[in-house]
C-alpha atoms as a PDB file:
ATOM      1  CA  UNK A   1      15.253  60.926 -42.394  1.00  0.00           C
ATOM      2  CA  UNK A   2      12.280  58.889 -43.795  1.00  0.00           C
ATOM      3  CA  UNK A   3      10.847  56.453 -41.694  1.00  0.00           C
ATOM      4  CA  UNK A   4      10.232  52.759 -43.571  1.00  0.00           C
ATOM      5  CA  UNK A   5       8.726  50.188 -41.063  1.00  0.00           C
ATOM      6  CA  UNK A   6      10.965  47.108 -43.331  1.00  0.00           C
ATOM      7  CA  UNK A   7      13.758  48.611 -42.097  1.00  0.00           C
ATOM      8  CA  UNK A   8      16.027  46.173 -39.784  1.00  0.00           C
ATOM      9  CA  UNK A   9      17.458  49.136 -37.531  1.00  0.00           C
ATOM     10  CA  UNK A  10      16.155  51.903 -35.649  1.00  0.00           C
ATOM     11  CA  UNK A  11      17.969  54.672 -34.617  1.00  0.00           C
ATOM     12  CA  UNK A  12      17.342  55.549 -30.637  1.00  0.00           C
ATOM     13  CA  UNK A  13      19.842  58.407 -30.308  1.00  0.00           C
ATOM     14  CA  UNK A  14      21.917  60.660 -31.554  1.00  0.00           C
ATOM     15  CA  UNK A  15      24.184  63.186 -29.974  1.00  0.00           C
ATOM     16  CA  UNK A  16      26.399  65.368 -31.669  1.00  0.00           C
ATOM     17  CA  UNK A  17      26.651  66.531 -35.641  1.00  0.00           C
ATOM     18  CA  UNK A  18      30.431  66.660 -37.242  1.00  0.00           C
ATOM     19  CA  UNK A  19      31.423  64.287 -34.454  1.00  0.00           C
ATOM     20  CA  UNK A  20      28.470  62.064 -33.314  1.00  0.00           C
ATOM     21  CA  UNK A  21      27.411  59.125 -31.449  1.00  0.00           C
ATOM     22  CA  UNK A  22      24.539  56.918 -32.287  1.00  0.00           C
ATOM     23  CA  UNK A  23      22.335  53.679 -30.834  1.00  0.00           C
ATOM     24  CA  UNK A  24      20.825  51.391 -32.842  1.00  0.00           C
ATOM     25  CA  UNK A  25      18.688  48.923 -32.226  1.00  0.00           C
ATOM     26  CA  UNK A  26      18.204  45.534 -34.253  1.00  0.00           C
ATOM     27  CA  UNK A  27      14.349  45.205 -34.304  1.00  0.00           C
ATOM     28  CA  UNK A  28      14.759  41.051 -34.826  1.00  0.00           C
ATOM     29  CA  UNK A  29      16.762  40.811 -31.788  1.00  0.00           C
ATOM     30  CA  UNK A  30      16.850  43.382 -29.741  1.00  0.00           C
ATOM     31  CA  UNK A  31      20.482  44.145 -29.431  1.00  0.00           C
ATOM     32  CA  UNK A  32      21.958  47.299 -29.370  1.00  0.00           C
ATOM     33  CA  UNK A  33      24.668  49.018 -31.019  1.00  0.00           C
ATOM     34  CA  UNK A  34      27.135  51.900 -30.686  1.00  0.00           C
ATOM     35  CA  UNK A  35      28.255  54.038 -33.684  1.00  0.00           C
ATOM     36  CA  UNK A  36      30.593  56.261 -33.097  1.00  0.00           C
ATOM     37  CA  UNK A  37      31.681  58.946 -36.075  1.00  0.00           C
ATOM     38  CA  UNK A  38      34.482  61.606 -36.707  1.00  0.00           C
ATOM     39  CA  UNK A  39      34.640  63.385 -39.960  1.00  0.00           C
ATOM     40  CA  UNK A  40      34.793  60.570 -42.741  1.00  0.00           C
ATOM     41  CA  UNK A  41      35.799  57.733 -40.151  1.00  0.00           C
ATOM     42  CA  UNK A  42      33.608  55.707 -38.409  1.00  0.00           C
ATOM     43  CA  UNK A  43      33.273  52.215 -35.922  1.00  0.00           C
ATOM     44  CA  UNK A  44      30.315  50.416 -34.882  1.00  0.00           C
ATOM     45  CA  UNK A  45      30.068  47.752 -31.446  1.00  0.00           C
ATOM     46  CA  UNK A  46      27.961  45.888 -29.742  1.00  0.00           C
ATOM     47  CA  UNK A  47      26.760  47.891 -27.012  1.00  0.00           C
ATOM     48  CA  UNK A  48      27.547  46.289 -23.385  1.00  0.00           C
ATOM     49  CA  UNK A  49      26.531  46.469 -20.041  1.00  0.00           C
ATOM     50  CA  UNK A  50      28.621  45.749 -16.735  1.00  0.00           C
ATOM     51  CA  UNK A  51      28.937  42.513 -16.893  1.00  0.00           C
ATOM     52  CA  UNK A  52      30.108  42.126 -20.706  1.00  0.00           C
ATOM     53  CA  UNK A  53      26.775  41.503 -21.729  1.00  0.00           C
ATOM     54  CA  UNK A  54      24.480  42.720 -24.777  1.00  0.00           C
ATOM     55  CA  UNK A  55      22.447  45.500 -24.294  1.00  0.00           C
ATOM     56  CA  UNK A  56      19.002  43.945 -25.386  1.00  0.00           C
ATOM     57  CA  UNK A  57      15.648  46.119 -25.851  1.00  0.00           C
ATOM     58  CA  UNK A  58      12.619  44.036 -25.762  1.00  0.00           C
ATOM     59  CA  UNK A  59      11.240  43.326 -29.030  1.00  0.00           C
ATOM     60  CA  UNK A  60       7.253  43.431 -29.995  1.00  0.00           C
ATOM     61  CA  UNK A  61       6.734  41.388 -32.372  1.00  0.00           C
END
């Protein structure tokens, strides 16, 4: 996959091929995202932590 720095997201990880999970990471904010996908279906969250929170990476800006 090419690489374009104006892009919003950034995929972190990846695990799996026909059936695959995925972070993402908003570069603006910081907050994190699941994607989870199975054949032509396919769901996306908010990734939390224990307490119910947002999963936030620190953002350089």
């Amino acid at each position: 996959m090419k690489k374009n720095e104006n892009n919003r997201f950034e995929q972190v990880y990846v695990q799996g091929k026909l059936t695959s999970l995925e972070i993402w990471v908003d570069k603006e904010t910081g907050v994190n995202y699941l994607f989870r996908q199975s054949g032509y279906a396919g769901g996306l969250t908010v990734l939390l932590d224990k307490d119910g929170k947002p999963v936030i990476t620190p953002v350089e800006k």
